[in-house]
PDB file of N, CA and C in Angstrom:
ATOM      1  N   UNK A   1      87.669 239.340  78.863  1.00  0.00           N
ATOM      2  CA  UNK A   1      87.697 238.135  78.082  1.00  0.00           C
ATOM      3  C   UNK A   1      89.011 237.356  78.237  1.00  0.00           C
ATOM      4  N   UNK A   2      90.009 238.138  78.377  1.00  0.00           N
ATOM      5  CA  UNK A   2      91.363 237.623  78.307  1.00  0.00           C
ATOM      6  C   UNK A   2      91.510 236.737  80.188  1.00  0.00           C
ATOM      7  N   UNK A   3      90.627 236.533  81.025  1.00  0.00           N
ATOM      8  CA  UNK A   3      90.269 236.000  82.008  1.00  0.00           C
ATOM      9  C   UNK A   3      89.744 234.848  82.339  1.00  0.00           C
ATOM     10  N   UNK A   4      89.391 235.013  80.909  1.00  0.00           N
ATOM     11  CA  UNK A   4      88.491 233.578  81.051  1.00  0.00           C
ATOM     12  C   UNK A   4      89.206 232.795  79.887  1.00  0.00           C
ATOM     13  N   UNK A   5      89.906 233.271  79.127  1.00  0.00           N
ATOM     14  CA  UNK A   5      91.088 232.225  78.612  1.00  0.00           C
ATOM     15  C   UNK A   5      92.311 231.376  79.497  1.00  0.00           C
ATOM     16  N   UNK A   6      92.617 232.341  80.400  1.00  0.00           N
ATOM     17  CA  UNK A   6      93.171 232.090  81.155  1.00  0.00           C
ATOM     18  C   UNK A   6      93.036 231.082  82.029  1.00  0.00           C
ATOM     19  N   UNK A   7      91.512 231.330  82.471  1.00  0.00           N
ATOM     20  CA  UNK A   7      91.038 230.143  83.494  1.00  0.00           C
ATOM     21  C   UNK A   7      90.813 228.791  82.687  1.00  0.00           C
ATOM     22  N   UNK A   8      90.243 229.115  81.336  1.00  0.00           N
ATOM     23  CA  UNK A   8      89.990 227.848  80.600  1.00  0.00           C
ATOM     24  C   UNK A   8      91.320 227.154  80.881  1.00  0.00           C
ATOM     25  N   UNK A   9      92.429 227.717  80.176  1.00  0.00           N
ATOM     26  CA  UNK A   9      93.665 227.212  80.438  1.00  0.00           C
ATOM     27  C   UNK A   9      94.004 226.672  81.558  1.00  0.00           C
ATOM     28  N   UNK A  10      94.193 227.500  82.747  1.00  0.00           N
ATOM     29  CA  UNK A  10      94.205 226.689  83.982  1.00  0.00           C
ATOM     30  C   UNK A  10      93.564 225.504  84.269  1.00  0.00           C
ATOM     31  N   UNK A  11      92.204 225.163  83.786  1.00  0.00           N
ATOM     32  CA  UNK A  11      91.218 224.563  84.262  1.00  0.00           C
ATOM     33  C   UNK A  11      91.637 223.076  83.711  1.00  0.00           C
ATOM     34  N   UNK A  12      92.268 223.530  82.176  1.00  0.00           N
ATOM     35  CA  UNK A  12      92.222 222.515  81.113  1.00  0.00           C
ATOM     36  C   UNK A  12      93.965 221.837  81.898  1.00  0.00           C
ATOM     37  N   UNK A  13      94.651 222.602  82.043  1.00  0.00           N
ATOM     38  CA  UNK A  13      95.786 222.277  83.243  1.00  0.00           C
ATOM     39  C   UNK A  13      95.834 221.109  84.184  1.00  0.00           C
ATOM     40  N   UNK A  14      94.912 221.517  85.239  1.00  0.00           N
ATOM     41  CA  UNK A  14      94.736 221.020  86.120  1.00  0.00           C
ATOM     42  C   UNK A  14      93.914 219.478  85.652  1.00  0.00           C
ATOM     43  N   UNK A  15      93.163 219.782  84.978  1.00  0.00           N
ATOM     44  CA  UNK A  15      92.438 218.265  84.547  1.00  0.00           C
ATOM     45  C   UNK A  15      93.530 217.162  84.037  1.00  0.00           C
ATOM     46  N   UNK A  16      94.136 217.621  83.047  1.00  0.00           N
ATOM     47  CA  UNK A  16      95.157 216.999  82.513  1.00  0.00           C
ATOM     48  C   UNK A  16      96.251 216.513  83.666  1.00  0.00           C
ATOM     49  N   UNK A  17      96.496 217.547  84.528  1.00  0.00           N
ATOM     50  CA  UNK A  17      97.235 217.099  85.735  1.00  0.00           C
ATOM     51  C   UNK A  17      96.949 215.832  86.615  1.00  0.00           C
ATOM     52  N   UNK A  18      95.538 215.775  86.992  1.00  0.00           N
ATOM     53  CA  UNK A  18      94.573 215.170  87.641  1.00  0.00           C
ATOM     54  C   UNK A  18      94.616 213.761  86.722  1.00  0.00           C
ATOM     55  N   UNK A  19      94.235 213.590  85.560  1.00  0.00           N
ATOM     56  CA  UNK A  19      94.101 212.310  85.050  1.00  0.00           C
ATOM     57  C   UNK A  19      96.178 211.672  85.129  1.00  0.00           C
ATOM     58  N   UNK A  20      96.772 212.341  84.973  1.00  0.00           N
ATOM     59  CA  UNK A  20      98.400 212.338  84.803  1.00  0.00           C
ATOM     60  C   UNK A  20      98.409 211.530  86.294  1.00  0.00           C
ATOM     61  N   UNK A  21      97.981 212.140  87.470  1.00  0.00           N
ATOM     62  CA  UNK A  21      98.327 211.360  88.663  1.00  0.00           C
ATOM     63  C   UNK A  21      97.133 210.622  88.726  1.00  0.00           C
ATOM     64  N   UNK A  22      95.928 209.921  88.204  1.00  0.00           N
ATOM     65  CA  UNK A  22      95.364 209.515  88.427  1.00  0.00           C
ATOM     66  C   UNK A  22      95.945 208.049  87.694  1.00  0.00           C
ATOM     67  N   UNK A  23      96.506 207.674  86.455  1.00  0.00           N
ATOM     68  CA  UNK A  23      96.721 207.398  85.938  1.00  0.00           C
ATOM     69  C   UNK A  23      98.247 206.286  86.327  1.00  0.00           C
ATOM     70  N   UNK A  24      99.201 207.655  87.218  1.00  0.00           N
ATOM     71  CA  UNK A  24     100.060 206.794  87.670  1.00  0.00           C
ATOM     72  C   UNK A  24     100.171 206.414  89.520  1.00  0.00           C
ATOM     73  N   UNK A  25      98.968 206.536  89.714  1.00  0.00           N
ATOM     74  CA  UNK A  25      98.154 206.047  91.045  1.00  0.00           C
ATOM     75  C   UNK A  25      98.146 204.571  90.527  1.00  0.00           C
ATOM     76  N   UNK A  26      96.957 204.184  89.769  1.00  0.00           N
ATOM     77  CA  UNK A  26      97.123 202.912  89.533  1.00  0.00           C
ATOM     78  C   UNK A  26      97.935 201.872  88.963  1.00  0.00           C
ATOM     79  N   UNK A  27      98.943 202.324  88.048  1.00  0.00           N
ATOM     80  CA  UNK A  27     100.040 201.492  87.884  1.00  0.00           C
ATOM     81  C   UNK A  27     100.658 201.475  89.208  1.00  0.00           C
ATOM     82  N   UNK A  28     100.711 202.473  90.022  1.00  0.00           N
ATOM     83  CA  UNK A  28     101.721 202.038  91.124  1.00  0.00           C
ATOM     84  C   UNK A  28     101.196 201.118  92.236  1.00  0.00           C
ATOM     85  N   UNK A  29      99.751 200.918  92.176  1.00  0.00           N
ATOM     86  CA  UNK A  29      99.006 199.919  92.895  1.00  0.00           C
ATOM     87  C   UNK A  29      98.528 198.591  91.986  1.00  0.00           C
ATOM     88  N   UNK A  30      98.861 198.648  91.050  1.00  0.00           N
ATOM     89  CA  UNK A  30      98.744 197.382  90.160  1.00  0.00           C
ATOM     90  C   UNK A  30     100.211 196.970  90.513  1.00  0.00           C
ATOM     91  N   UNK A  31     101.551 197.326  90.820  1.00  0.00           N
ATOM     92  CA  UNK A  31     102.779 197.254  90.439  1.00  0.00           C
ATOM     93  C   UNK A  31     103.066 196.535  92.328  1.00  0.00           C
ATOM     94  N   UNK A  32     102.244 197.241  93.089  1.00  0.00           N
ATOM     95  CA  UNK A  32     102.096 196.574  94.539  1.00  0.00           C
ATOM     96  C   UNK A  32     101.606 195.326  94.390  1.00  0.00           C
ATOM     97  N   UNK A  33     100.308 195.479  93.709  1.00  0.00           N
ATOM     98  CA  UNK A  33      99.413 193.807  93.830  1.00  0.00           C
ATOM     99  C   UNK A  33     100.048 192.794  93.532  1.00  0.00           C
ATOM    100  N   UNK A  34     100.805 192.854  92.160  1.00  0.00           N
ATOM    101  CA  UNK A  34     101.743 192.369  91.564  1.00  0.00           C
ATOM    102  C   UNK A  34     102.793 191.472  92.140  1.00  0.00           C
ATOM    103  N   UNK A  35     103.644 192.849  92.908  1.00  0.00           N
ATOM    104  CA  UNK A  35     104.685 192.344  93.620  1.00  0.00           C
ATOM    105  C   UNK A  35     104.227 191.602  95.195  1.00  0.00           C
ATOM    106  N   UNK A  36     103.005 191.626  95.630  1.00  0.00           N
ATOM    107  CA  UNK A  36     102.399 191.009  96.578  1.00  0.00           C
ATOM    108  C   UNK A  36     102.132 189.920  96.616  1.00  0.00           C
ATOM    109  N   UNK A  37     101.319 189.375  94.881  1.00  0.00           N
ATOM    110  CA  UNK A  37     101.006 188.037  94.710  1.00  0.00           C
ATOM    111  C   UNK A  37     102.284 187.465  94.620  1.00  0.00           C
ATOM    112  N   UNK A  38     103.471 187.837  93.898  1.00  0.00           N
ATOM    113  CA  UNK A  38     104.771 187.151  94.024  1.00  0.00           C
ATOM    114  C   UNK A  38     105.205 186.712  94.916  1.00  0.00           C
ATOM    115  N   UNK A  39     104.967 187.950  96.088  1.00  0.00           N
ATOM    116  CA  UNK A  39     106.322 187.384  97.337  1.00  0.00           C
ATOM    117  C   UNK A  39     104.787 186.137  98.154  1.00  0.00           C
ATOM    118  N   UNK A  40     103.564 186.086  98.031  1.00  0.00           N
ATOM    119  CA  UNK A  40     102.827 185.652  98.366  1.00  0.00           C
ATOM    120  C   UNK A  40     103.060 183.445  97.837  1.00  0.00           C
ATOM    121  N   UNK A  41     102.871 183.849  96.802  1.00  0.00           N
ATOM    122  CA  UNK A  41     103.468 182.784  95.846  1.00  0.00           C
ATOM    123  C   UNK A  41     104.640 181.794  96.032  1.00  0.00           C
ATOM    124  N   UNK A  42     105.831 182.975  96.442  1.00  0.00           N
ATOM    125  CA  UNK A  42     107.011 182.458  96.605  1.00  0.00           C
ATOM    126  C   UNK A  42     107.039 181.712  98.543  1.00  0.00           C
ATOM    127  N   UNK A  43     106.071 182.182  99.023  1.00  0.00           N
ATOM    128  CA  UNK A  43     106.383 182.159 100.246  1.00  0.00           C
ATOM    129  C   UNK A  43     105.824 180.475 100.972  1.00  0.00           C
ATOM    130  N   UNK A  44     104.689 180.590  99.528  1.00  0.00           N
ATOM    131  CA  UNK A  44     103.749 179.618 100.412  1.00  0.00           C
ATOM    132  C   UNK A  44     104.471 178.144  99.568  1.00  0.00           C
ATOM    133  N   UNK A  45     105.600 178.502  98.450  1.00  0.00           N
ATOM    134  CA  UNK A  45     105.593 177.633  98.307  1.00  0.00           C
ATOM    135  C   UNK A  45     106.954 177.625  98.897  1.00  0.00           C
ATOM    136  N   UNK A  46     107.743 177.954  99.979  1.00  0.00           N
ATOM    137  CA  UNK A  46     108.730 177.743 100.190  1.00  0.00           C
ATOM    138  C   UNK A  46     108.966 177.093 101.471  1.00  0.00           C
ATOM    139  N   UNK A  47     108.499 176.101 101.922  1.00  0.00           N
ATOM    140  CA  UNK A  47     108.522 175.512 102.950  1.00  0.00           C
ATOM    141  C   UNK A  47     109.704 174.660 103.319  1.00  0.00           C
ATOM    142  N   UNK A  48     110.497 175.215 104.063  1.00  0.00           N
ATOM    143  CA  UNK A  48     111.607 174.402 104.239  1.00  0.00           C
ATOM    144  C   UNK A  48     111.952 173.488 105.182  1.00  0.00           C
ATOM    145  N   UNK A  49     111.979 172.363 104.577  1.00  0.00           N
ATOM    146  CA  UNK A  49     112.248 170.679 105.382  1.00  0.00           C
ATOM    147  C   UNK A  49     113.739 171.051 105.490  1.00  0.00           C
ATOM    148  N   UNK A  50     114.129 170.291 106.784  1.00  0.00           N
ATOM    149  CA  UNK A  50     115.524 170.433 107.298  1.00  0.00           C
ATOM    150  C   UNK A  50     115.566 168.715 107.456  1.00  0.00           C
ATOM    151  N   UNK A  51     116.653 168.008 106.843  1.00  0.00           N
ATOM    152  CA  UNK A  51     116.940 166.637 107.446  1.00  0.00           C
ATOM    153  C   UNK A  51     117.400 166.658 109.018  1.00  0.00           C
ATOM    154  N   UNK A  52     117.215 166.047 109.530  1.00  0.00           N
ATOM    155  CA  UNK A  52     117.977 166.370 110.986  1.00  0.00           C
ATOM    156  C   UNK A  52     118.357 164.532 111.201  1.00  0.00           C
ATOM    157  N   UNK A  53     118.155 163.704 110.532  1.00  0.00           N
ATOM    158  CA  UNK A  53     118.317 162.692 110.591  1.00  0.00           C
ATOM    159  C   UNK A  53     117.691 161.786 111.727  1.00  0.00           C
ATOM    160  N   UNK A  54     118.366 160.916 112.472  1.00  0.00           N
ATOM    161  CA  UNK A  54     117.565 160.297 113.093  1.00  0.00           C
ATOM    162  C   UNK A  54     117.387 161.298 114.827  1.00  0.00           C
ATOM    163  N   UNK A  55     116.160 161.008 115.359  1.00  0.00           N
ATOM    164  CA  UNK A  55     115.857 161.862 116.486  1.00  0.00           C
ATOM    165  C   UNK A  55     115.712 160.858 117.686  1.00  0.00           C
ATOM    166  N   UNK A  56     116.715 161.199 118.646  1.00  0.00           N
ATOM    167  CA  UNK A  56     116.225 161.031 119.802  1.00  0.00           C
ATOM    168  C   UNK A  56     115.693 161.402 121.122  1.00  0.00           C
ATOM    169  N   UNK A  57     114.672 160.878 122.023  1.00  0.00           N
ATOM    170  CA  UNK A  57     114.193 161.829 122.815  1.00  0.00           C
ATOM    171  C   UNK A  57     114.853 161.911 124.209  1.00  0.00           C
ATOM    172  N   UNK A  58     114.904 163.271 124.639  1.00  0.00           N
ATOM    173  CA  UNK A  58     115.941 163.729 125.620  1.00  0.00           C
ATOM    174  C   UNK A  58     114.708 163.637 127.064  1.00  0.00           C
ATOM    175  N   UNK A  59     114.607 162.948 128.027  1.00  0.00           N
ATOM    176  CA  UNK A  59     113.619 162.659 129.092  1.00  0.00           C
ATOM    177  C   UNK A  59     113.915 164.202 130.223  1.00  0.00           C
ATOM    178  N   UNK A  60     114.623 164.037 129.960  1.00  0.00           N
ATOM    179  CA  UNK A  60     115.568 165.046 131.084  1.00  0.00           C
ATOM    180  C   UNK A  60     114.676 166.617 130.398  1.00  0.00           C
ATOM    181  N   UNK A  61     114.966 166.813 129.106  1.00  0.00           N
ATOM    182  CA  UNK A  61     114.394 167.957 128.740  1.00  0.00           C
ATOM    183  C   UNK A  61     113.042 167.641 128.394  1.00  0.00           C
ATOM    184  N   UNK A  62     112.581 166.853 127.738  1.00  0.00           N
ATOM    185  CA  UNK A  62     111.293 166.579 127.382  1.00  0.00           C
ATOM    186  C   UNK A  62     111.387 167.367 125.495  1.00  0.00           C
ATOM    187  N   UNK A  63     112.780 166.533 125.310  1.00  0.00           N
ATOM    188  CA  UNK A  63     112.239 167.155 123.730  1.00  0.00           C
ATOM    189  C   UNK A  63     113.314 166.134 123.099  1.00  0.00           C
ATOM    190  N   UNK A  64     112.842 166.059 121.599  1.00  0.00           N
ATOM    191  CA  UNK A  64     113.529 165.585 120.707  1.00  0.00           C
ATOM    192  C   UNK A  64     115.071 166.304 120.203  1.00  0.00           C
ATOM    193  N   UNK A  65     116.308 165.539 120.406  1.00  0.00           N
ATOM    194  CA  UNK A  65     117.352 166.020 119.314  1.00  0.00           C
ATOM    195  C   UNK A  65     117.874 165.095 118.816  1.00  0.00           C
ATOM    196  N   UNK A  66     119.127 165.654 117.457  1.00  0.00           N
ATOM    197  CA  UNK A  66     119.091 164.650 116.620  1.00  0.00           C
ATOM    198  C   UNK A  66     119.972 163.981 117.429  1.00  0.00           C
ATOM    199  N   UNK A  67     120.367 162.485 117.435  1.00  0.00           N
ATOM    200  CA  UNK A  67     120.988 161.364 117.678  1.00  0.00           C
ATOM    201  C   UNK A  67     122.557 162.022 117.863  1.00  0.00           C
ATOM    202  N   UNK A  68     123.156 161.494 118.498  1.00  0.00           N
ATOM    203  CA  UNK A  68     124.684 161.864 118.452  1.00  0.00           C
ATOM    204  C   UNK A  68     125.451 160.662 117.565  1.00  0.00           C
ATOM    205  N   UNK A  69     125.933 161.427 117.055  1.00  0.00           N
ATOM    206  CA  UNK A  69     127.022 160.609 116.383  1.00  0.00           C
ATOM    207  C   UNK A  69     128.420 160.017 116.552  1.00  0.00           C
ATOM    208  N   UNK A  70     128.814 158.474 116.503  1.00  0.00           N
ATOM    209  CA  UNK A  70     129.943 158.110 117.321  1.00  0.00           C
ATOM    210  C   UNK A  70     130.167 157.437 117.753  1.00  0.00           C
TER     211      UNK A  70
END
């Protein structure tokens, strides 16, 4: 008899264990989503315009730079 207290115990252990990491499984994937939609958020709204002022085009290279000054 004293065997099967034992196992109850164990059993009752392990469950409790099981919901314990089950438990902080999903905060730690709620705590990802979270921090995902943020950097997601932050990213799309961070579009960065550079003034470069006025542009002129270089024939020689075939590209735009800004104007020289002078």
């Amino acid at each position: 008899m004293p065997q099967l207290v034992i196992l109850a115990l164990a059993a009752a252990g392990l469950y409790a264990g099981y919901r314990l990491l089950t438990h902080s499984v999903r905060e730690v994937v709620a705590e990802a989503r979270r921090a995902e939609d943020e950097l997601r958020a932050r990213m799309a709204g961070a579009a960065i315009e550079k003034d470069m002022g006025r542009l002129e085009y270089d024939p020689i290279s075939g590209v735009y730079r800004p104007a020289r000054r002078g």
